[in-house]
PDB file of N, CA and C in Angstrom:
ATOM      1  N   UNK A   1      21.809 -97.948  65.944  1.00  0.00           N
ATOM      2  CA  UNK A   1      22.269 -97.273  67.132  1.00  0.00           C
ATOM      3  C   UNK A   1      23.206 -96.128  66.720  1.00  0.00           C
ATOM      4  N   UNK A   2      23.235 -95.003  67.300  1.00  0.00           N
ATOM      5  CA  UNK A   2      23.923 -93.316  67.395  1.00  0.00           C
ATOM      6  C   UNK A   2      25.190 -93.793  68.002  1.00  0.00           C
ATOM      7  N   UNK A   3      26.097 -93.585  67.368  1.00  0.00           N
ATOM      8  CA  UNK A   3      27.279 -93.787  68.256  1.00  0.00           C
ATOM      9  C   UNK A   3      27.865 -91.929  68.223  1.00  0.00           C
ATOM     10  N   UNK A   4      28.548 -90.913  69.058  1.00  0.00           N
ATOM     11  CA  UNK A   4      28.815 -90.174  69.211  1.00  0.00           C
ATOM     12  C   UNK A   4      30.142 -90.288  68.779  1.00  0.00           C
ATOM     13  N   UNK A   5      31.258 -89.402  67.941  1.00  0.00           N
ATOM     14  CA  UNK A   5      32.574 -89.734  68.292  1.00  0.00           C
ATOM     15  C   UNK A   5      32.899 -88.600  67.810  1.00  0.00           C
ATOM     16  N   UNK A   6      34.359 -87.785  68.413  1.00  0.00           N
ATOM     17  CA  UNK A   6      34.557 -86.629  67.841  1.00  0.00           C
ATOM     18  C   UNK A   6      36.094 -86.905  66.756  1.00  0.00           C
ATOM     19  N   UNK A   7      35.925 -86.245  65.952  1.00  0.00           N
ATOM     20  CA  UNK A   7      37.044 -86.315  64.584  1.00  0.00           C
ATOM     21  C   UNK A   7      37.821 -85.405  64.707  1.00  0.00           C
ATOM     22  N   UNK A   8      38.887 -85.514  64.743  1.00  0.00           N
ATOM     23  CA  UNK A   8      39.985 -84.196  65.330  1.00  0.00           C
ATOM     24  C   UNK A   8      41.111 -84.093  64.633  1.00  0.00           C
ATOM     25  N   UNK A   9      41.882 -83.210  64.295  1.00  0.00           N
ATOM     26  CA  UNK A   9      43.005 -83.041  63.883  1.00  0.00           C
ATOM     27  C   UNK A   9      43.861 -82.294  64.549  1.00  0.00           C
ATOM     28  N   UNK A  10      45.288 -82.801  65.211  1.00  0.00           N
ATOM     29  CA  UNK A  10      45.901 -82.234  65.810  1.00  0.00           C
ATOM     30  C   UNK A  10      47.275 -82.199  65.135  1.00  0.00           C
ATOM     31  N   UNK A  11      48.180 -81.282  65.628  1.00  0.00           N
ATOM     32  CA  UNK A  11      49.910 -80.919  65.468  1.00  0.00           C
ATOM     33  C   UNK A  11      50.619 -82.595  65.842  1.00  0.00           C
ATOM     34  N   UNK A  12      50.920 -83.151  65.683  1.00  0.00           N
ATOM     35  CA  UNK A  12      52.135 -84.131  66.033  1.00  0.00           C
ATOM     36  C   UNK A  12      53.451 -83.460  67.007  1.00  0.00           C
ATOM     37  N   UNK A  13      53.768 -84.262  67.710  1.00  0.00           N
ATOM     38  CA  UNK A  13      55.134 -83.952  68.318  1.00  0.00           C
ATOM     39  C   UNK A  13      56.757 -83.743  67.135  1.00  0.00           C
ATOM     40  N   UNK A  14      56.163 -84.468  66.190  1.00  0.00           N
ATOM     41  CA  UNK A  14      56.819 -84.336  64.999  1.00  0.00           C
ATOM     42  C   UNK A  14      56.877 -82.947  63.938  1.00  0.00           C
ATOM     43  N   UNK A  15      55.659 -82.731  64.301  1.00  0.00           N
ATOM     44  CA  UNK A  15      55.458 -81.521  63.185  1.00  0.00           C
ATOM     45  C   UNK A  15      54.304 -81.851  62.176  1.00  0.00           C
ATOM     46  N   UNK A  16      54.183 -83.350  61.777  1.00  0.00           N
ATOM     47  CA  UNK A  16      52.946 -83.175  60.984  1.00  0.00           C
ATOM     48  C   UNK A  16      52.080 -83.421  61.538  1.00  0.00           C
ATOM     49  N   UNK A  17      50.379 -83.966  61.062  1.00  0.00           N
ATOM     50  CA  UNK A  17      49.558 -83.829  61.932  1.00  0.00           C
ATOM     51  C   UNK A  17      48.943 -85.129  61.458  1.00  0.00           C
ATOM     52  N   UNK A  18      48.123 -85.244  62.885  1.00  0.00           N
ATOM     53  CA  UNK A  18      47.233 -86.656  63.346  1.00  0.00           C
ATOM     54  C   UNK A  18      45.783 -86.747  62.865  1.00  0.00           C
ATOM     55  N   UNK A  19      44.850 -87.447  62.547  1.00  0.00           N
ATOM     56  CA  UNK A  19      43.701 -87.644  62.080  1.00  0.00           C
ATOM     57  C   UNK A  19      43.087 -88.336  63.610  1.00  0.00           C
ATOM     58  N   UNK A  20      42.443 -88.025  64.019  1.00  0.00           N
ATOM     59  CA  UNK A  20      42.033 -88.863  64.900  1.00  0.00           C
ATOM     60  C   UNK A  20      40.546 -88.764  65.682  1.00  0.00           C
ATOM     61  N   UNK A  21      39.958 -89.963  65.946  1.00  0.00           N
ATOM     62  CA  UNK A  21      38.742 -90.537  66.258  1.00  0.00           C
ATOM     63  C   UNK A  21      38.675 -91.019  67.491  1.00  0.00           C
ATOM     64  N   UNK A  22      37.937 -90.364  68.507  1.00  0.00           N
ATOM     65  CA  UNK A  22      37.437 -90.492  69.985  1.00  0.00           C
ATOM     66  C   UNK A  22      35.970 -91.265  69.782  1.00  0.00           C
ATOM     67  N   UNK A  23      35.774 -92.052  70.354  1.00  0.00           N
ATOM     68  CA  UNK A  23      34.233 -92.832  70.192  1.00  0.00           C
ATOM     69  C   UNK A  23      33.961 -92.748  71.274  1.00  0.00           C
ATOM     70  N   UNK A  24      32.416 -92.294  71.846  1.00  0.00           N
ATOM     71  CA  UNK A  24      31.673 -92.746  72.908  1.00  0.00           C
ATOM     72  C   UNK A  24      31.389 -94.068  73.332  1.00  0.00           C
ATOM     73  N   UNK A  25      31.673 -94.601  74.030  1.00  0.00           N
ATOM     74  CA  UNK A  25      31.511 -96.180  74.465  1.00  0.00           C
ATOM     75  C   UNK A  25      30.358 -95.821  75.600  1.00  0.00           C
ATOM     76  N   UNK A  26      30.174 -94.940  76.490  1.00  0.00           N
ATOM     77  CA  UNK A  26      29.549 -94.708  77.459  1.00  0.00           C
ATOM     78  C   UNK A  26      29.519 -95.822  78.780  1.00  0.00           C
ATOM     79  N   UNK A  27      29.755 -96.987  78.420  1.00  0.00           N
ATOM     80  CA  UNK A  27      30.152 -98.037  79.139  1.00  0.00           C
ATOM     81  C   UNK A  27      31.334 -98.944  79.172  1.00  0.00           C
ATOM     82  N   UNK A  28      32.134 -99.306  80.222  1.00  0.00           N
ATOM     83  CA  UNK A  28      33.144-100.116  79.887  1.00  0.00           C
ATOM     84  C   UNK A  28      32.999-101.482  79.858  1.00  0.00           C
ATOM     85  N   UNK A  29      33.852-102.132  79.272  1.00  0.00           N
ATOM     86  CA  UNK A  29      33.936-103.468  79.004  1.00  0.00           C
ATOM     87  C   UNK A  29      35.426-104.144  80.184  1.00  0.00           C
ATOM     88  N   UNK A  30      34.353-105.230  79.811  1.00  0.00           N
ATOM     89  CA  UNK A  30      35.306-106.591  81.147  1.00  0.00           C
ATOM     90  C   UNK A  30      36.554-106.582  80.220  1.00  0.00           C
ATOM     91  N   UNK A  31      36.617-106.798  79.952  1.00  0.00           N
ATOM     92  CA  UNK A  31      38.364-107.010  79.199  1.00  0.00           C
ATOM     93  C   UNK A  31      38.706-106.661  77.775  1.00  0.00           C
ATOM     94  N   UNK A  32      39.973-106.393  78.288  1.00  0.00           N
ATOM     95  CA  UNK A  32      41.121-105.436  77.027  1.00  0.00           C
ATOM     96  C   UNK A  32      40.259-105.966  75.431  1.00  0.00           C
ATOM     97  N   UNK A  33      40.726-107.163  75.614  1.00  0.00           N
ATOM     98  CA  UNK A  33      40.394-107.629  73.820  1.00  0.00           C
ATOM     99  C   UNK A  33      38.295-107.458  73.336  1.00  0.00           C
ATOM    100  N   UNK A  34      37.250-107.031  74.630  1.00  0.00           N
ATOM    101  CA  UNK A  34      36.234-106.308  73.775  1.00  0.00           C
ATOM    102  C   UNK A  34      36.217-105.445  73.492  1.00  0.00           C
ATOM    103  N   UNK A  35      37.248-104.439  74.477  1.00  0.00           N
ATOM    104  CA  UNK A  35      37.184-103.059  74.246  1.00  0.00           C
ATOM    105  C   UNK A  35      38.090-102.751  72.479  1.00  0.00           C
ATOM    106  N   UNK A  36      39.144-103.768  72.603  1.00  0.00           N
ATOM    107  CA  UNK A  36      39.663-103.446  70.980  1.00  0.00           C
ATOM    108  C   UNK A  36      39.014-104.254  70.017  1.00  0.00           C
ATOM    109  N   UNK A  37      38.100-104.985  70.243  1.00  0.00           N
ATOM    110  CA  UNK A  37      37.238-105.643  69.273  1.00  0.00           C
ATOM    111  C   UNK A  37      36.256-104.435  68.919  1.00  0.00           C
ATOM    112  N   UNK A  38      35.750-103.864  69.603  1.00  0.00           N
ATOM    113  CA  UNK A  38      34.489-102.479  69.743  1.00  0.00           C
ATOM    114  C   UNK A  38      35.398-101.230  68.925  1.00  0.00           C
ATOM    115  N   UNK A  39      36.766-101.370  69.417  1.00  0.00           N
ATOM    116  CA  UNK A  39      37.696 -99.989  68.652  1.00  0.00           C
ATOM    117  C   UNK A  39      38.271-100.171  67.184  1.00  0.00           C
ATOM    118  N   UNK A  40      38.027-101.528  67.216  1.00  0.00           N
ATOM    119  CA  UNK A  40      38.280-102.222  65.435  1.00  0.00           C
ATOM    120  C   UNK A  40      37.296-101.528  64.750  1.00  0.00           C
ATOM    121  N   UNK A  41      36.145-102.335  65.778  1.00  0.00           N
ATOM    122  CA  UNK A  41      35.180-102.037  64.334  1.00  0.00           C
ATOM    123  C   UNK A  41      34.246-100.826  64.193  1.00  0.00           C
ATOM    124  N   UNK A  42      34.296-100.013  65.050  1.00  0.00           N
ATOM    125  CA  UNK A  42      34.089 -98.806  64.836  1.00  0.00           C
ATOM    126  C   UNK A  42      35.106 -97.566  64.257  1.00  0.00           C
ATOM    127  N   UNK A  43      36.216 -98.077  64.590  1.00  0.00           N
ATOM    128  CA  UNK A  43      37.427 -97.076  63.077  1.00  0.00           C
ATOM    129  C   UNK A  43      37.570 -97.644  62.383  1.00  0.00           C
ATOM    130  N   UNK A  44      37.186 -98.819  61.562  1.00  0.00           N
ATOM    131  CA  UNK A  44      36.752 -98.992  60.120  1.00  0.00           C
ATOM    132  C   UNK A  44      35.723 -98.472  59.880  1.00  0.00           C
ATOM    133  N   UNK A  45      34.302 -98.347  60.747  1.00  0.00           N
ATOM    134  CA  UNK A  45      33.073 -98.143  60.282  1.00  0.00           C
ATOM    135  C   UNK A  45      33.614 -96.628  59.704  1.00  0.00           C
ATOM    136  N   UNK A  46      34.652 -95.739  60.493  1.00  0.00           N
ATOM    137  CA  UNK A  46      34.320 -94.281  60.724  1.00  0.00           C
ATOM    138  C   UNK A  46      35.468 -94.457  59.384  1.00  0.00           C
ATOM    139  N   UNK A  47      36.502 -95.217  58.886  1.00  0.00           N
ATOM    140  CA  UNK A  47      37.267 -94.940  57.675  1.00  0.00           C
ATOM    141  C   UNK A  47      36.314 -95.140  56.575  1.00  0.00           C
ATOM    142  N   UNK A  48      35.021 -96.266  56.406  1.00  0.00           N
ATOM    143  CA  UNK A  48      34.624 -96.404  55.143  1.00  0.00           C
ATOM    144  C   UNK A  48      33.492 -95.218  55.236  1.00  0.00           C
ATOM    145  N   UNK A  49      33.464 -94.565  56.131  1.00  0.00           N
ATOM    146  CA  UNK A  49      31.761 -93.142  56.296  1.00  0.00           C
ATOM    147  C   UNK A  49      32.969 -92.059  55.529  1.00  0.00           C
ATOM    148  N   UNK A  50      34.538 -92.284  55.122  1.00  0.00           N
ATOM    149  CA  UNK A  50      34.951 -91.258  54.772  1.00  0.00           C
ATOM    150  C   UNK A  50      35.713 -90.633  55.838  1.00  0.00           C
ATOM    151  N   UNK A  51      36.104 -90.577  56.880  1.00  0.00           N
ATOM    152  CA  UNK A  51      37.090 -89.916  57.933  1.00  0.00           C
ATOM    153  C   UNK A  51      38.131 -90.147  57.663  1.00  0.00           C
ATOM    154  N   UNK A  52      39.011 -89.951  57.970  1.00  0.00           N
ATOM    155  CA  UNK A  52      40.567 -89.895  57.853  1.00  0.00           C
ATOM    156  C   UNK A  52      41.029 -90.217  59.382  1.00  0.00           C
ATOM    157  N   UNK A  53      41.168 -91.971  59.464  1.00  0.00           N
ATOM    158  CA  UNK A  53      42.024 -91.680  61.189  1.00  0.00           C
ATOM    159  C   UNK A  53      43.261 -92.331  61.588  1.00  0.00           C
ATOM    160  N   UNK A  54      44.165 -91.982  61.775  1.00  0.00           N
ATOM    161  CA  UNK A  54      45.605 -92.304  61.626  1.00  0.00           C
ATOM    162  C   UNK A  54      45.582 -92.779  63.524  1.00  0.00           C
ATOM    163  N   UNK A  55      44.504 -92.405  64.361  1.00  0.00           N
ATOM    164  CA  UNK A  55      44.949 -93.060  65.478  1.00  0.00           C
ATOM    165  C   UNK A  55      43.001 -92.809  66.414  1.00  0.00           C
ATOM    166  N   UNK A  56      42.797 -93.839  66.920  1.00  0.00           N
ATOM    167  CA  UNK A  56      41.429 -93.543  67.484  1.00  0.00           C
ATOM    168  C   UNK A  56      41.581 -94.438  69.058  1.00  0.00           C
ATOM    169  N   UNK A  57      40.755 -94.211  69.926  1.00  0.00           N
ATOM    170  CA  UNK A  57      40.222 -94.777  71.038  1.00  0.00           C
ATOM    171  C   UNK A  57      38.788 -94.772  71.343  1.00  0.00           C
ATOM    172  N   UNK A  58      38.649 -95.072  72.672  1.00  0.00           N
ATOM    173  CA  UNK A  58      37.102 -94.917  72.968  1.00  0.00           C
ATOM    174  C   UNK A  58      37.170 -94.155  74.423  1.00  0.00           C
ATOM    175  N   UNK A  59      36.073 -93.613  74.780  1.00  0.00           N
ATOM    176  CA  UNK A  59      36.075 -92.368  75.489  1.00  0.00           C
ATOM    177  C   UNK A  59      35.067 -93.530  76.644  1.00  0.00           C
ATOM    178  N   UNK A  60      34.982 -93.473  77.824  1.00  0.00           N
ATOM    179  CA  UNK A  60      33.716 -94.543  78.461  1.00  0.00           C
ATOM    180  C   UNK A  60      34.379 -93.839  80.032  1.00  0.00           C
ATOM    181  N   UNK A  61      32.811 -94.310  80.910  1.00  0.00           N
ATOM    182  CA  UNK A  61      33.438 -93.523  82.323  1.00  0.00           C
ATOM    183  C   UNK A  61      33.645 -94.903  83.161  1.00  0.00           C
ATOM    184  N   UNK A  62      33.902 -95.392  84.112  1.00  0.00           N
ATOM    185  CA  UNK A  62      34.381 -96.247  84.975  1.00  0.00           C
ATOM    186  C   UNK A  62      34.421 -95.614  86.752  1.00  0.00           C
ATOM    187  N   UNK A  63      33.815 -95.842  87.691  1.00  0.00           N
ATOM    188  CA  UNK A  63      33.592 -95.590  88.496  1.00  0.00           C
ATOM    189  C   UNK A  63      33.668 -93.734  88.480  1.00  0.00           C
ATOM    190  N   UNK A  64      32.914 -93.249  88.033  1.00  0.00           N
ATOM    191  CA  UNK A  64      32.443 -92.177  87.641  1.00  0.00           C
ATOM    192  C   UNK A  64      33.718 -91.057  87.072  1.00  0.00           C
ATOM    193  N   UNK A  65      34.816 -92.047  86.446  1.00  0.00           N
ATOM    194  CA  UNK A  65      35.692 -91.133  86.568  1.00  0.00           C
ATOM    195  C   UNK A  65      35.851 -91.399  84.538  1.00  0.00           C
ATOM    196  N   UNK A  66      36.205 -90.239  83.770  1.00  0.00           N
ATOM    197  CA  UNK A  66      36.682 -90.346  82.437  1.00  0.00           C
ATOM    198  C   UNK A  66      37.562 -91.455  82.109  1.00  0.00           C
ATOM    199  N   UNK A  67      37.725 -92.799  80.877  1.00  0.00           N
ATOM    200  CA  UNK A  67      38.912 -93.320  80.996  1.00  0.00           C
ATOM    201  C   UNK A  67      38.702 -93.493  79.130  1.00  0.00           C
ATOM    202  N   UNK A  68      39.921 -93.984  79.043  1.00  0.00           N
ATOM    203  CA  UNK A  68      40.233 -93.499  77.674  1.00  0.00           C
ATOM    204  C   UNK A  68      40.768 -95.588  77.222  1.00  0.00           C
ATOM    205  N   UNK A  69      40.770 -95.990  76.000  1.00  0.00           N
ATOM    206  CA  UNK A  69      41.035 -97.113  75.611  1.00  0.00           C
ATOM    207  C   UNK A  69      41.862 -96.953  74.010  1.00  0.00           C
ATOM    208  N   UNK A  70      42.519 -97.318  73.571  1.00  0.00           N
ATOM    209  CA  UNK A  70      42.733 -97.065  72.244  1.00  0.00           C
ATOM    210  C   UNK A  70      44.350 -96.855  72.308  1.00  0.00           C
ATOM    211  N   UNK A  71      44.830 -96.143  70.604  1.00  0.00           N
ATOM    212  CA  UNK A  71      46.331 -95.828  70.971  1.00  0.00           C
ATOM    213  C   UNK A  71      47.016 -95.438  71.709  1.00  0.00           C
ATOM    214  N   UNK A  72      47.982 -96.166  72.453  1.00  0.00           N
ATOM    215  CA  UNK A  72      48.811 -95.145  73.319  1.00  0.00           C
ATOM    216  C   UNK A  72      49.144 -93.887  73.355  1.00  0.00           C
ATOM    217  N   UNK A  73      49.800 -93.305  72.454  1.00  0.00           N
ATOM    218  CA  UNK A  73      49.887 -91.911  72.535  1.00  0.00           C
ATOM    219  C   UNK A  73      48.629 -91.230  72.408  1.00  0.00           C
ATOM    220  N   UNK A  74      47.948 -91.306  71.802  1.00  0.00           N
ATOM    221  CA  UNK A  74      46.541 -90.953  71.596  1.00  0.00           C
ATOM    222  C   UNK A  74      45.884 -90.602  73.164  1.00  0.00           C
ATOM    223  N   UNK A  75      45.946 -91.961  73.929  1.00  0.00           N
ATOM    224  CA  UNK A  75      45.619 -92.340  74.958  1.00  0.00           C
ATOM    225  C   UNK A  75      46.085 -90.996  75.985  1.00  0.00           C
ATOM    226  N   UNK A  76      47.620 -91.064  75.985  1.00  0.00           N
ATOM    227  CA  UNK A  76      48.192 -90.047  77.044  1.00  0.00           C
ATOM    228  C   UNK A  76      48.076 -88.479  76.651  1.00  0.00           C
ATOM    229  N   UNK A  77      47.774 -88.695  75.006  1.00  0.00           N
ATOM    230  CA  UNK A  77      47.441 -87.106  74.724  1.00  0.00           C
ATOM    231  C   UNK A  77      45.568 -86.459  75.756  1.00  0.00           C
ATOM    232  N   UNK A  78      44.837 -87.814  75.621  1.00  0.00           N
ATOM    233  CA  UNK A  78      43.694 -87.531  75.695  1.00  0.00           C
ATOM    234  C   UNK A  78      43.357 -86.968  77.255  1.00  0.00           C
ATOM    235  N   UNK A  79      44.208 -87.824  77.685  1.00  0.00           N
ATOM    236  CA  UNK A  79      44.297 -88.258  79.675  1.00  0.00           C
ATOM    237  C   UNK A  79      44.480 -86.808  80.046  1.00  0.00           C
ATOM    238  N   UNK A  80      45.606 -86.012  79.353  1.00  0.00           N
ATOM    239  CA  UNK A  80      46.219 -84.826  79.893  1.00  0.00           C
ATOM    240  C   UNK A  80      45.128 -83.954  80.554  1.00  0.00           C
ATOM    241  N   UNK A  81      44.347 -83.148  79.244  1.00  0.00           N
ATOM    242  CA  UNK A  81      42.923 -82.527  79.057  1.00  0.00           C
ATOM    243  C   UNK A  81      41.697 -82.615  78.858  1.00  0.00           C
ATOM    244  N   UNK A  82      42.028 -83.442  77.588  1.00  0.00           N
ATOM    245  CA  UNK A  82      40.343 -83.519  76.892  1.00  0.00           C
ATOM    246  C   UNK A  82      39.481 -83.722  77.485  1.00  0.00           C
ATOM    247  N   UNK A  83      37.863 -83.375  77.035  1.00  0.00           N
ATOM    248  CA  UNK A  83      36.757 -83.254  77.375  1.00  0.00           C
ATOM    249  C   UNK A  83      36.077 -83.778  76.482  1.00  0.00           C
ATOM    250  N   UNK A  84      35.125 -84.628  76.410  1.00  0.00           N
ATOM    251  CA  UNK A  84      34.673 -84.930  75.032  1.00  0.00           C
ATOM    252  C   UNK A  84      33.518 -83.509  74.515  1.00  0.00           C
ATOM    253  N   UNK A  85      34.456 -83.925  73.376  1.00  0.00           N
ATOM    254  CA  UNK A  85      33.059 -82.340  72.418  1.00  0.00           C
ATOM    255  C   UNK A  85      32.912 -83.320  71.183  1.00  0.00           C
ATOM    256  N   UNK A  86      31.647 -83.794  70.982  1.00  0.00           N
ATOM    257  CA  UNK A  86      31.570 -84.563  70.021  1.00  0.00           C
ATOM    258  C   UNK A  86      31.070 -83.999  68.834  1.00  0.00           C
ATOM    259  N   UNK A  87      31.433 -84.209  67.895  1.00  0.00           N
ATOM    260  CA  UNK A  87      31.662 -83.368  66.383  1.00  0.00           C
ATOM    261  C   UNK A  87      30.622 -83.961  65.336  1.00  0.00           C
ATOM    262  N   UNK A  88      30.816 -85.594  65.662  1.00  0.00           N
ATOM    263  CA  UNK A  88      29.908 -86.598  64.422  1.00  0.00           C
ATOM    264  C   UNK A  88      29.156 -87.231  65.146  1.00  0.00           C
ATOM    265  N   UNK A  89      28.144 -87.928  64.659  1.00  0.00           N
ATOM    266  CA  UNK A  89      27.498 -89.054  65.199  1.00  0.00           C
ATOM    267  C   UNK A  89      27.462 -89.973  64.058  1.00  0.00           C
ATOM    268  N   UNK A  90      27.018 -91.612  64.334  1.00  0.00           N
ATOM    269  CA  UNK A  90      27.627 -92.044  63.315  1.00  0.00           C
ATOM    270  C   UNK A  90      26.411 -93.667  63.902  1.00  0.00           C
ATOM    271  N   UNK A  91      26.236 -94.220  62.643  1.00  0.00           N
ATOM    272  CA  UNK A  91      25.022 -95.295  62.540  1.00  0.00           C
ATOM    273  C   UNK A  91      25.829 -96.238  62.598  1.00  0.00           C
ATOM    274  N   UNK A  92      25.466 -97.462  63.827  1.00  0.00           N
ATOM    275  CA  UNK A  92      26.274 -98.685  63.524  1.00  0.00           C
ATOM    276  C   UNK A  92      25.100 -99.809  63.981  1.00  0.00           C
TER     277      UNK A  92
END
């Protein structure tokens, strides 16, 4: 299966910068602990393909609206703007 996810590097509020991994889920899950069981093991899959990700979530829609799962800050960075533009695709 194609999983979509985009690989990004952004500025930190700090000054240095973030590695980070958005995954397509396209569907949501009944509860918190599949959705971070699904976000485990797809940012390992995407650390051993070689990515660099210091913080990832999953991207999925929910009553037709965008919702975001994964690190908190990550999370509220994503909520603000983002759009998904997906960069990789990736075999799982």
């Amino acid at each position: 299966m194609q999983i979509n996810l985009a690989h990004l590097r952004e500025r930190s509020t700090s000054g240095g910068w973030v590695n980070f991994a958005v995954f397509d889920a396209r569907a949501s899950f009944n509860c918190d602990s599949e959705n971070g069981k699904l976000l485990a093991q797809l940012t390992t899959k995407a650390q051993m393909a070689g990515y660099k990700v210091d913080q990832s979530a999953l991207a999925y829609s929910e009553n037709g609206q965008l919702k975001f799962y994964g690190s908190r800050k990550l999370v509220d960075y994503l909520t603000r703007s983002w759009c998904p533009r997906w960069t990789h695709t990736m075999t799982v």
